[in-house]
N, C-alpha and C. Protein backbone atom coordinates (compact mmCIF):
# COMPACT_ATOMS: atom_id res chain seq x y z
N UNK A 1 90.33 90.48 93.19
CA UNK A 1 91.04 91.23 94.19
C UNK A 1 92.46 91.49 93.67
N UNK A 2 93.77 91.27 94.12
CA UNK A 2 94.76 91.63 93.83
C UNK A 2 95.38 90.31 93.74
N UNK A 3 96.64 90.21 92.98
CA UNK A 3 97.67 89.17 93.12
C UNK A 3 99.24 89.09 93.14
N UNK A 4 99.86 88.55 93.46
CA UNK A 4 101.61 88.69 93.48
C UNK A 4 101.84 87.23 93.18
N UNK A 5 103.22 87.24 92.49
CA UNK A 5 103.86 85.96 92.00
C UNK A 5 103.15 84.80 93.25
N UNK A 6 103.43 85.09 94.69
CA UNK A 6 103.01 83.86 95.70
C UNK A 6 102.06 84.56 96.19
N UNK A 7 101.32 85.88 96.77
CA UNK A 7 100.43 86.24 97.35
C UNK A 7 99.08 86.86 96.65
N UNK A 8 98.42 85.99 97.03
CA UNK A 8 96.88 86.23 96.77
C UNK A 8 95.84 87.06 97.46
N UNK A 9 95.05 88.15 97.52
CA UNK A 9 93.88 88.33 98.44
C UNK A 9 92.63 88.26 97.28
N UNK A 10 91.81 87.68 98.24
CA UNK A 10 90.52 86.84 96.92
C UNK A 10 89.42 87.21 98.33
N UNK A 11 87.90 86.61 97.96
CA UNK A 11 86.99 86.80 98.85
C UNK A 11 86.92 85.25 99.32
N UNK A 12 86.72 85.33 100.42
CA UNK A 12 86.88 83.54 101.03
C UNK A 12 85.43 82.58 100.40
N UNK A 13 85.83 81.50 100.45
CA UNK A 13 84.33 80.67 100.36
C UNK A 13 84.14 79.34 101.30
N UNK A 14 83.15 79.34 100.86
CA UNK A 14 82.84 78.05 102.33
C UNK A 14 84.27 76.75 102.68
N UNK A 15 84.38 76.53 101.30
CA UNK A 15 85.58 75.32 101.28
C UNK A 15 86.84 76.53 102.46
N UNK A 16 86.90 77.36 102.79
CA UNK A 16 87.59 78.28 103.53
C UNK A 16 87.24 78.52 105.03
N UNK A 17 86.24 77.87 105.45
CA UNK A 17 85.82 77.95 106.63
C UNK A 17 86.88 76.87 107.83
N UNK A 18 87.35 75.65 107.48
CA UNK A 18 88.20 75.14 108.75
C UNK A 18 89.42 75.89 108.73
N UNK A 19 90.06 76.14 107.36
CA UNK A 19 91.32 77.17 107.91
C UNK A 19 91.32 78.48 108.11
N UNK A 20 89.80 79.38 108.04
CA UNK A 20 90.05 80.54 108.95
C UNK A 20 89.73 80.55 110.00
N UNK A 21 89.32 79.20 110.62
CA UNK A 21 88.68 79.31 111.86
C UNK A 21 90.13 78.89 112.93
N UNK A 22 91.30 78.01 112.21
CA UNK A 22 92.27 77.56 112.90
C UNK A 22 93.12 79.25 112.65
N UNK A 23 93.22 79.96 111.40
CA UNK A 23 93.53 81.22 111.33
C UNK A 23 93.27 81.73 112.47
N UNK A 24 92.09 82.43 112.75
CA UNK A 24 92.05 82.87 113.97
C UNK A 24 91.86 82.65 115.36
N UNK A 25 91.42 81.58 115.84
CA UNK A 25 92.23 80.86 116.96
C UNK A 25 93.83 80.86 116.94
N UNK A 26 94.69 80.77 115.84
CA UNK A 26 95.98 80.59 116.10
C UNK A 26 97.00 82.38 116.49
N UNK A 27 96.18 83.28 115.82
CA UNK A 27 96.12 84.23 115.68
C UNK A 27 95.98 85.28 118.05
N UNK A 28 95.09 84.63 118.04
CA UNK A 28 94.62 85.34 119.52
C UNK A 28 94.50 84.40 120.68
N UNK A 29 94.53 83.54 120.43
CA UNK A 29 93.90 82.20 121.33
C UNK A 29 95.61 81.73 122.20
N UNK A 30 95.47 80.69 122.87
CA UNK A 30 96.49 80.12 123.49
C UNK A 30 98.13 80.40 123.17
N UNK A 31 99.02 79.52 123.38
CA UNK A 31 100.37 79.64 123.58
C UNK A 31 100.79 79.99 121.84
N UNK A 32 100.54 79.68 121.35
CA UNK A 32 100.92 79.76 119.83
C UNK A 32 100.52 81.17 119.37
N UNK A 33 99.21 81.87 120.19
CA UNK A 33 99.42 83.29 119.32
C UNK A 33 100.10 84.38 120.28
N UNK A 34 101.01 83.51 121.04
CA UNK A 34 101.70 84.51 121.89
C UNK A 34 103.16 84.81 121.04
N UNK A 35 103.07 84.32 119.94
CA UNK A 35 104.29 84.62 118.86
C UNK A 35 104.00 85.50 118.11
N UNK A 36 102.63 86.26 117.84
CA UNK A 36 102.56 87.56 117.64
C UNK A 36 102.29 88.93 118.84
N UNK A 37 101.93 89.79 118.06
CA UNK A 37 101.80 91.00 119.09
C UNK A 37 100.11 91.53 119.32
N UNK A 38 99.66 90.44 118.10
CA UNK A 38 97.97 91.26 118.33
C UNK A 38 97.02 90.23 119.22
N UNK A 39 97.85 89.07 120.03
CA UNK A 39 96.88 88.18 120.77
C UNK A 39 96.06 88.68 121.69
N UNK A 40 95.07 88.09 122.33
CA UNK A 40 94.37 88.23 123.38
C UNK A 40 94.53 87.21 124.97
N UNK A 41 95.57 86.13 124.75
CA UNK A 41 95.52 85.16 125.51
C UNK A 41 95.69 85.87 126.47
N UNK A 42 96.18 86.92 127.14
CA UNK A 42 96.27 87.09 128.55
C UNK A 42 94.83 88.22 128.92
N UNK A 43 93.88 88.56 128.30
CA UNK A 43 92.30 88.59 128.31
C UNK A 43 91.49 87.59 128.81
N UNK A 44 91.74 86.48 128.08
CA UNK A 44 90.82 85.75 127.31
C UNK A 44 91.01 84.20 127.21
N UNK A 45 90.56 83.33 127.86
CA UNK A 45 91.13 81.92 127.49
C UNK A 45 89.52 81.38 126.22
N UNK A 46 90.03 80.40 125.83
CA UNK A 46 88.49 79.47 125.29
C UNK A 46 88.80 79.89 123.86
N UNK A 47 87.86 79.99 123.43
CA UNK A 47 87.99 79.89 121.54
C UNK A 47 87.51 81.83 120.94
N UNK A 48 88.03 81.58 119.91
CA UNK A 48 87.85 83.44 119.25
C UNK A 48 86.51 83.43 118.55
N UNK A 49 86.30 82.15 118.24
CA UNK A 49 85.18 81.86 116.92
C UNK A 49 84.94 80.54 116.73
N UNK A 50 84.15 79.98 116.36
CA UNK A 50 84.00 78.93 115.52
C UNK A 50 83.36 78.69 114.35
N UNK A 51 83.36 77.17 113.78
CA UNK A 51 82.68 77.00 112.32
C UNK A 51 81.23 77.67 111.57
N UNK A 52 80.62 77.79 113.01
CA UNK A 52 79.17 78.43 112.96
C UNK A 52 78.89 80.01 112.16
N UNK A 53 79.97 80.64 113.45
CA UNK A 53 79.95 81.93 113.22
C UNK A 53 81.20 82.33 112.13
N UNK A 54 81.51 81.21 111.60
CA UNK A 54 82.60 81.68 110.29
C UNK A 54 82.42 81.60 109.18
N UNK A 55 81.32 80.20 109.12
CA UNK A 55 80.20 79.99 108.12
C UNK A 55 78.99 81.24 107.80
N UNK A 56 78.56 81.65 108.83
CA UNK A 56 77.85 82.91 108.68
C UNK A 56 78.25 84.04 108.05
N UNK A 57 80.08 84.43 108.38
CA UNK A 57 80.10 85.29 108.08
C UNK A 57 80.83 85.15 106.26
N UNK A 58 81.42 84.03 106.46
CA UNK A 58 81.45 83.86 104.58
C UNK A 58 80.01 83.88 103.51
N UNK A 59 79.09 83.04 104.51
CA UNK A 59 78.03 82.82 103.41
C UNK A 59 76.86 84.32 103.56
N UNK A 60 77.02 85.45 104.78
CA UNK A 60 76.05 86.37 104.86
C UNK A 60 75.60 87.39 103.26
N UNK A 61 74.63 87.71 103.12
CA UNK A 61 74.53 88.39 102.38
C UNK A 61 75.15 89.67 101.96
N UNK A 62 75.35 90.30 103.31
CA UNK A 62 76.13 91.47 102.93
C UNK A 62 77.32 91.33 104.10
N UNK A 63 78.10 90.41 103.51
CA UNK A 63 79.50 90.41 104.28
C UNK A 63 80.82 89.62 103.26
N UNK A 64 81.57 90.31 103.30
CA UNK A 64 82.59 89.49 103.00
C UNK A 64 83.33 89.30 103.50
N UNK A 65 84.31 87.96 103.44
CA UNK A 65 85.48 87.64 104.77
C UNK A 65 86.81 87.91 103.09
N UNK A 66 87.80 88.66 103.73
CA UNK A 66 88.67 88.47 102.84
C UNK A 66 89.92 87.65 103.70
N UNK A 67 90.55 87.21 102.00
CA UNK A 67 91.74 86.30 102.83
C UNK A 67 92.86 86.69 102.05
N UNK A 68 94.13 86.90 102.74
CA UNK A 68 95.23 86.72 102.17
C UNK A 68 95.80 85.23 102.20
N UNK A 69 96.25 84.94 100.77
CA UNK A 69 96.97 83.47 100.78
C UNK A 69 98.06 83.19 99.72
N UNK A 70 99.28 82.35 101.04
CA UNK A 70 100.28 82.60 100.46
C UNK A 70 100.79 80.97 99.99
N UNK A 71 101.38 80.80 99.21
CA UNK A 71 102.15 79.35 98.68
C UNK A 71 100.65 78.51 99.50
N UNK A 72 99.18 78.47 98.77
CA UNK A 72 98.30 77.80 99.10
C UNK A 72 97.92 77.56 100.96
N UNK A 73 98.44 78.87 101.30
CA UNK A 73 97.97 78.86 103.09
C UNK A 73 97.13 80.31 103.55
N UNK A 74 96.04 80.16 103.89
CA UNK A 74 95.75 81.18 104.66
C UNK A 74 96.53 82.26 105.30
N UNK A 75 96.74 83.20 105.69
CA UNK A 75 98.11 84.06 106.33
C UNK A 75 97.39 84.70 106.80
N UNK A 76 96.32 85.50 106.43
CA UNK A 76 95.13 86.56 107.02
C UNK A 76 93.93 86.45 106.45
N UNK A 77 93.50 87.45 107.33
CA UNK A 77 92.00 87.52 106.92
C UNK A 77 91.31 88.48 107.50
N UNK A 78 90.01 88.96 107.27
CA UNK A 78 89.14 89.91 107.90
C UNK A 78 87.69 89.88 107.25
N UNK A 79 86.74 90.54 108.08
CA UNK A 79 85.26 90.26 107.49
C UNK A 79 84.94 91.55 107.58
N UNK A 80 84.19 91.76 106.10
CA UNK A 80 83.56 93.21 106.07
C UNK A 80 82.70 93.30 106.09
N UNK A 81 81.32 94.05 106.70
CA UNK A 81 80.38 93.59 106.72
C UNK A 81 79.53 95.03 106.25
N UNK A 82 78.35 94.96 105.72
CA UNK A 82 77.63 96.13 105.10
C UNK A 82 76.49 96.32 106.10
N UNK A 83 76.21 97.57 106.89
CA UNK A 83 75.54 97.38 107.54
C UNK A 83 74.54 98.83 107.40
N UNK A 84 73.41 99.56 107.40
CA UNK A 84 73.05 100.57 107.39
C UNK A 84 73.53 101.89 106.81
N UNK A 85 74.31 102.53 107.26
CA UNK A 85 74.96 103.68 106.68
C UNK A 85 76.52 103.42 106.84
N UNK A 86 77.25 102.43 107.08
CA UNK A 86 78.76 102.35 107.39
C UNK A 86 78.95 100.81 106.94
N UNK A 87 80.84 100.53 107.24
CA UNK A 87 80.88 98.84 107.02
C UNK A 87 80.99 98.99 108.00
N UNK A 88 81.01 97.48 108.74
CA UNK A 88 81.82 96.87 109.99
C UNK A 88 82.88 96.10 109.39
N UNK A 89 84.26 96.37 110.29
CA UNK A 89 85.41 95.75 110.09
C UNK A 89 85.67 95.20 111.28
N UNK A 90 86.11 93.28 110.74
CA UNK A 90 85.76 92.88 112.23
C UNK A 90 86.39 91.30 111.35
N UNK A 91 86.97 90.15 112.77
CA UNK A 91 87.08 88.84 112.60
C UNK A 91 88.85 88.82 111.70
N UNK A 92 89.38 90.20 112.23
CA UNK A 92 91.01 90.73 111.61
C UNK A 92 91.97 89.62 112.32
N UNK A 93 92.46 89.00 111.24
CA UNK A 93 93.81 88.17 112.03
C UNK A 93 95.02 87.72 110.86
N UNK A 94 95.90 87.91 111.30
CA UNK A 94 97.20 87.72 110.35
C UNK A 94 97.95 86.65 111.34
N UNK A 95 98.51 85.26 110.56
CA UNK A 95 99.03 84.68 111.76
C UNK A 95 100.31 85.00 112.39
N UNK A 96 100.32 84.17 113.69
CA UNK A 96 101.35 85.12 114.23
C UNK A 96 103.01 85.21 113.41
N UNK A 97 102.98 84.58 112.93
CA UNK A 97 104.54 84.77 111.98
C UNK A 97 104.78 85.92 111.27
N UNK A 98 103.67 86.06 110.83
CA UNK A 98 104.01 86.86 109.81
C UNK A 98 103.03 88.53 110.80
N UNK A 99 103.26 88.46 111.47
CA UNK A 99 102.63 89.67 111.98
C UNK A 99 103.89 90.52 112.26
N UNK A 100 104.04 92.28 111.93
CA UNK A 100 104.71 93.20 112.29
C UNK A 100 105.33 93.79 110.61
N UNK A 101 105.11 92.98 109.78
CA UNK A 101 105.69 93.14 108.89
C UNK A 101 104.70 93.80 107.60
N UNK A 102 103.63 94.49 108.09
CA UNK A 102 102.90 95.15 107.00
C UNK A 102 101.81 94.62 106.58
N UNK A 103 101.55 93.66 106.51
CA UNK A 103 100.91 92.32 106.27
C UNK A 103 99.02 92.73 106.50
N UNK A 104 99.02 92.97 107.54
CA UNK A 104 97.71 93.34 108.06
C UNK A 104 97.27 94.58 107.54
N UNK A 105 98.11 95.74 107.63
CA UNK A 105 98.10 97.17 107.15
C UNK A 105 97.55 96.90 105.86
N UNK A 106 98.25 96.42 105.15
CA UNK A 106 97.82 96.20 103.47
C UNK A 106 96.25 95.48 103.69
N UNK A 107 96.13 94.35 104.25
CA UNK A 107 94.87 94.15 104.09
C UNK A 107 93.69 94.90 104.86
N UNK A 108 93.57 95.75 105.78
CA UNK A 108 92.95 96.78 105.86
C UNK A 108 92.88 97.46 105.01
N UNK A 109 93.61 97.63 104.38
CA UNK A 109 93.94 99.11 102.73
C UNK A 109 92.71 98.38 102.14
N UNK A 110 93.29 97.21 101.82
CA UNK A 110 92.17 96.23 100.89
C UNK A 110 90.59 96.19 101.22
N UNK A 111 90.41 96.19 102.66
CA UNK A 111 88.97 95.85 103.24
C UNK A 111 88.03 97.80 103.37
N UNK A 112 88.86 98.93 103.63
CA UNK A 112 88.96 99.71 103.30
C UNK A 112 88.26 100.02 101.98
N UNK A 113 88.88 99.85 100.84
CA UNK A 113 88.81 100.04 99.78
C UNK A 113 87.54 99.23 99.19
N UNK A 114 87.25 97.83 99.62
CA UNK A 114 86.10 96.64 99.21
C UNK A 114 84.95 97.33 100.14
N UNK A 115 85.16 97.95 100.82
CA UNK A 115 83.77 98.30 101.30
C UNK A 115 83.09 99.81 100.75
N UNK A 116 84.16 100.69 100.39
CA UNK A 116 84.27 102.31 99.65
C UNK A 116 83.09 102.09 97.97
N UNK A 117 84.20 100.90 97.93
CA UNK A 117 84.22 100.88 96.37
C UNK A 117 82.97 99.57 95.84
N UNK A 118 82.39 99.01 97.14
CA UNK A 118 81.65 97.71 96.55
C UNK A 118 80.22 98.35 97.14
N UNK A 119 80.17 98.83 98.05
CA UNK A 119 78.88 98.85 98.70
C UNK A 119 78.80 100.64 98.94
N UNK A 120 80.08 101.53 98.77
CA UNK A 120 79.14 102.98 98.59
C UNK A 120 79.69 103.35 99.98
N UNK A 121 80.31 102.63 100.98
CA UNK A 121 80.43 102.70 102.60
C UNK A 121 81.32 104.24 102.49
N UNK A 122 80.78 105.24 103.50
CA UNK A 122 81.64 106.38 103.59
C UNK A 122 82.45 106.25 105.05
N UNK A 123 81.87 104.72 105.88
CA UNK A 123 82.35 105.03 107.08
C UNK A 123 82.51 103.45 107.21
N UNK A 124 83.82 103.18 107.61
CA UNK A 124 84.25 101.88 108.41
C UNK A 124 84.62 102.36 110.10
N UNK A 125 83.71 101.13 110.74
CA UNK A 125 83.61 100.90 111.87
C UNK A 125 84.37 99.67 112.52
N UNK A 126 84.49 99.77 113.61
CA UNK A 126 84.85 98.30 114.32
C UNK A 126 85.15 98.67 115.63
N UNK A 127 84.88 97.70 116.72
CA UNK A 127 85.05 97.46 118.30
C UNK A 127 86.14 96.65 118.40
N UNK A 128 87.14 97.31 119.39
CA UNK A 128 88.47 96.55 119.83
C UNK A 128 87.89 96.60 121.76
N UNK A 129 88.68 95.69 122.20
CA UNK A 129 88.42 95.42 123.32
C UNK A 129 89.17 96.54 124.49
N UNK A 130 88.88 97.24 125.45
CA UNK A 130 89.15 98.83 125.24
C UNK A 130 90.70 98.70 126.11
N UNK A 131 90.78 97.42 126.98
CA UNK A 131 92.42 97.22 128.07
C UNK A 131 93.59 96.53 126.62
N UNK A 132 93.15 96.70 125.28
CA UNK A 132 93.73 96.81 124.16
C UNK A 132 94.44 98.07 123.68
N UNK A 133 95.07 98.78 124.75
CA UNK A 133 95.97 99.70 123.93
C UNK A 133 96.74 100.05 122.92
N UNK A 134 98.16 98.60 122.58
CA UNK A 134 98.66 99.10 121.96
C UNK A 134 97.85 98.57 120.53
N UNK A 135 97.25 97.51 120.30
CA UNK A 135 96.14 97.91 119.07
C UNK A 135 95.53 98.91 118.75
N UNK A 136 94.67 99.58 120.11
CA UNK A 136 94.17 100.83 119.09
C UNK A 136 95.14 101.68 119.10
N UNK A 137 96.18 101.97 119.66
CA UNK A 137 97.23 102.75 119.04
C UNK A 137 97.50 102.34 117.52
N UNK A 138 97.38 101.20 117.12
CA UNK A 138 98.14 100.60 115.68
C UNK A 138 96.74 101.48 114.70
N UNK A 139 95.24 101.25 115.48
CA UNK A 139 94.18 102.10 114.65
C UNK A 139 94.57 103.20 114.15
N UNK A 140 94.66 103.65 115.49
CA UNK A 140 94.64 105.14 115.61
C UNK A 140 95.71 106.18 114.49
N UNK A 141 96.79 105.08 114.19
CA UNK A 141 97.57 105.84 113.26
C UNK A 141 97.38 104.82 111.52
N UNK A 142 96.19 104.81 111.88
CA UNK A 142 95.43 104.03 110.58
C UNK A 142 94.35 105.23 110.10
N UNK A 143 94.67 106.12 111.10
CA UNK A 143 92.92 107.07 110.56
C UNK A 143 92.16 106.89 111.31
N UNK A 144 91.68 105.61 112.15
CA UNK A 144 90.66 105.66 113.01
C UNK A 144 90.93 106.48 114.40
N UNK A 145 89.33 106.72 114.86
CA UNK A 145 89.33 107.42 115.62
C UNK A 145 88.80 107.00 117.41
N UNK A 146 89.01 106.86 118.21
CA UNK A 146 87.47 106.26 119.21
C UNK A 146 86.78 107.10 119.14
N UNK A 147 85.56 106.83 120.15
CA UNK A 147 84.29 107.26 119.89
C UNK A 147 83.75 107.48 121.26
N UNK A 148 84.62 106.79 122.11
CA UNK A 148 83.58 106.24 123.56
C UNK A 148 82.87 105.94 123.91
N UNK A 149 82.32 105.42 122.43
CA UNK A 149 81.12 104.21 122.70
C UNK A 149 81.56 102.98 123.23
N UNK A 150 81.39 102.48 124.56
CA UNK A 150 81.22 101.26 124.75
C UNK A 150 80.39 100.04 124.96
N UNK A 151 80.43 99.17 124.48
CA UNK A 151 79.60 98.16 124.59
C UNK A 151 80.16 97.06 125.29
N UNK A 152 79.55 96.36 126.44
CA UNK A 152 80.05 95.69 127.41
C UNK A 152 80.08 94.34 126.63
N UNK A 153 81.34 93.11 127.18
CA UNK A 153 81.93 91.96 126.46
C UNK A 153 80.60 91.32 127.09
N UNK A 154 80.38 90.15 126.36
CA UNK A 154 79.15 89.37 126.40
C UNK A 154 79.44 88.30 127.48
N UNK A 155 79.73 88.35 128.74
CA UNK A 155 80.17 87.98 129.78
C UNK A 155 78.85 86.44 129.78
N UNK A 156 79.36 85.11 129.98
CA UNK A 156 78.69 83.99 130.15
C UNK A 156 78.26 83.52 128.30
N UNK A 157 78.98 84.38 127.46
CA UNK A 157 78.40 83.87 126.38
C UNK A 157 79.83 83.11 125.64
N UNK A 158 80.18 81.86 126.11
CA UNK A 158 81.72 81.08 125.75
C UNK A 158 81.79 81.15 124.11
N UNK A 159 80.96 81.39 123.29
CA UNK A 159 81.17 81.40 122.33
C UNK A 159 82.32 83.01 121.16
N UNK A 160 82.26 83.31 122.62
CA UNK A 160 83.29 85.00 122.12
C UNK A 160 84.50 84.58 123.37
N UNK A 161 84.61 83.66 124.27
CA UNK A 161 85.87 83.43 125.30
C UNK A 161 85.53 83.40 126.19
N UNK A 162 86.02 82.89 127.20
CA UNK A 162 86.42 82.80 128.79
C UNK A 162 87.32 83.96 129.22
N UNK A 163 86.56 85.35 129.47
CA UNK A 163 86.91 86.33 130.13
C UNK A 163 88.25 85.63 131.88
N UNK A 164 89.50 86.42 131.67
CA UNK A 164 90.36 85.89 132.68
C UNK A 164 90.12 87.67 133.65
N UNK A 165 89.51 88.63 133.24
CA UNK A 165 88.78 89.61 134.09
C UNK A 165 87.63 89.60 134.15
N UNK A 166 86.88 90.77 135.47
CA UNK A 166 85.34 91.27 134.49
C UNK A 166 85.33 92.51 134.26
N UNK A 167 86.44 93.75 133.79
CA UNK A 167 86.40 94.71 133.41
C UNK A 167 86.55 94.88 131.71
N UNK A 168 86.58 93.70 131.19
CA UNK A 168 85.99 94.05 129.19
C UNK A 168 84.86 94.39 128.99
N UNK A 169 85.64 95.62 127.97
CA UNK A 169 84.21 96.30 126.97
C UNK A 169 84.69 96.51 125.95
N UNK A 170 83.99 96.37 124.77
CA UNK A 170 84.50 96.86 123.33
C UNK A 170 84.04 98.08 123.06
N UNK A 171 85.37 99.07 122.29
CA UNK A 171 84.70 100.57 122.25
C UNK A 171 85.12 100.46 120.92
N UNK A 172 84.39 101.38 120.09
CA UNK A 172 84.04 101.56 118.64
C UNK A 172 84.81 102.76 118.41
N UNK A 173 85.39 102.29 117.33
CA UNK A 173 86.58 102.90 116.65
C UNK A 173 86.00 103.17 114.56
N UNK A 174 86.14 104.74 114.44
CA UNK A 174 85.67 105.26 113.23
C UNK A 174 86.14 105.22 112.52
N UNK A 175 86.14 105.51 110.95
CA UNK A 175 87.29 105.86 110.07
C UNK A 175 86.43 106.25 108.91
N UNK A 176 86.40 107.82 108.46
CA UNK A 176 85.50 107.89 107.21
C UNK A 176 86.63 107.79 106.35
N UNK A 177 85.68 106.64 105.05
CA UNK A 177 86.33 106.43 103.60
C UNK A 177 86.30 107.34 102.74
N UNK A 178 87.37 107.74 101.83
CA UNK A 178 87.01 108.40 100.83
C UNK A 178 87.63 109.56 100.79
């Protein structure tokens, strides 16, 4: 992948699974990712992910989780996933410190580019949660597009959160590569 004197982005591996899972819990989850701007805590109480579904998505066949890492720490991450005719871009979190400062942008460029250039993808996809405005605003001047596809939040399934409404749905957001 790429490198800088202290910053790394590499493809994650299993030994990488407890610190992206505290990555993104710290990222969207409780009082601590209310120090960035891309949380969900006032959505959403309970957990973003766990070891299960983080293990899956490092060890899947056609997925990769990328990580940015800085002076030997996790900082971000995201999972790309190869799916039919498009990627899925999905499991995006930069922690909250270092969020506003480009950080994420670049690694989209990166996940972007790993899916164009590894698997042939002419189209990256991904679902943001749709009472998420000013995120997909941050898409939207990324290239992506909505779609108005929605797909309703998996309401009783704690393993995606403790809904604090019942009006979540994730709508799918486009972006052709290339």
């Amino acid at each position: 992948m790429t490198s800088t004197t202290h910053r790394t982005v590499r493809i994650a591996g299993l030994a990488d699974v407890d610190a992206l899972v505290d990555l993104v819990e710290s990222a969207y989850r409780g009082e601590s990712s209310r120090a960035g701007w891309t949380h969900e805590a006032d959505l959403l109480d309970g957990q973003r992910t766990d070891r299960d579904m983080v293990t899956a998505a490092v060890t899947g066949p056609d997925s990769s989780v990328l990580v940015v890492e800085e002076e030997a720490r996790l900082v971000a991450c995201c999972q790309v996933e190869r799916r039919d005719d498009h990627a899925y871009f999905g499991m995006f979190a930069v922690a909250p410190s270092r969020q506003g400062g480009g950080l994420g942008r670049e690694l989209l460029d990166v996940a972007e580019r790993h899916a164009e250039q590894e698997w042939g993808a002419g189209e990256m996809r991904m679902t943001v949660i749709t009472q998420r405005d000013e995120l997909i605003a941050w898409y939207e001047r990324r290239g992506y597009v909505r779609t108005g596809e929605l797909t309703p939040f998996p309401y009783g399934d704690e393993r995606f959160g403790l809904p604090r409404r019942r009006d979540l749905a994730f709508e799918t957001l486009v972006k052709k590569l290339g």
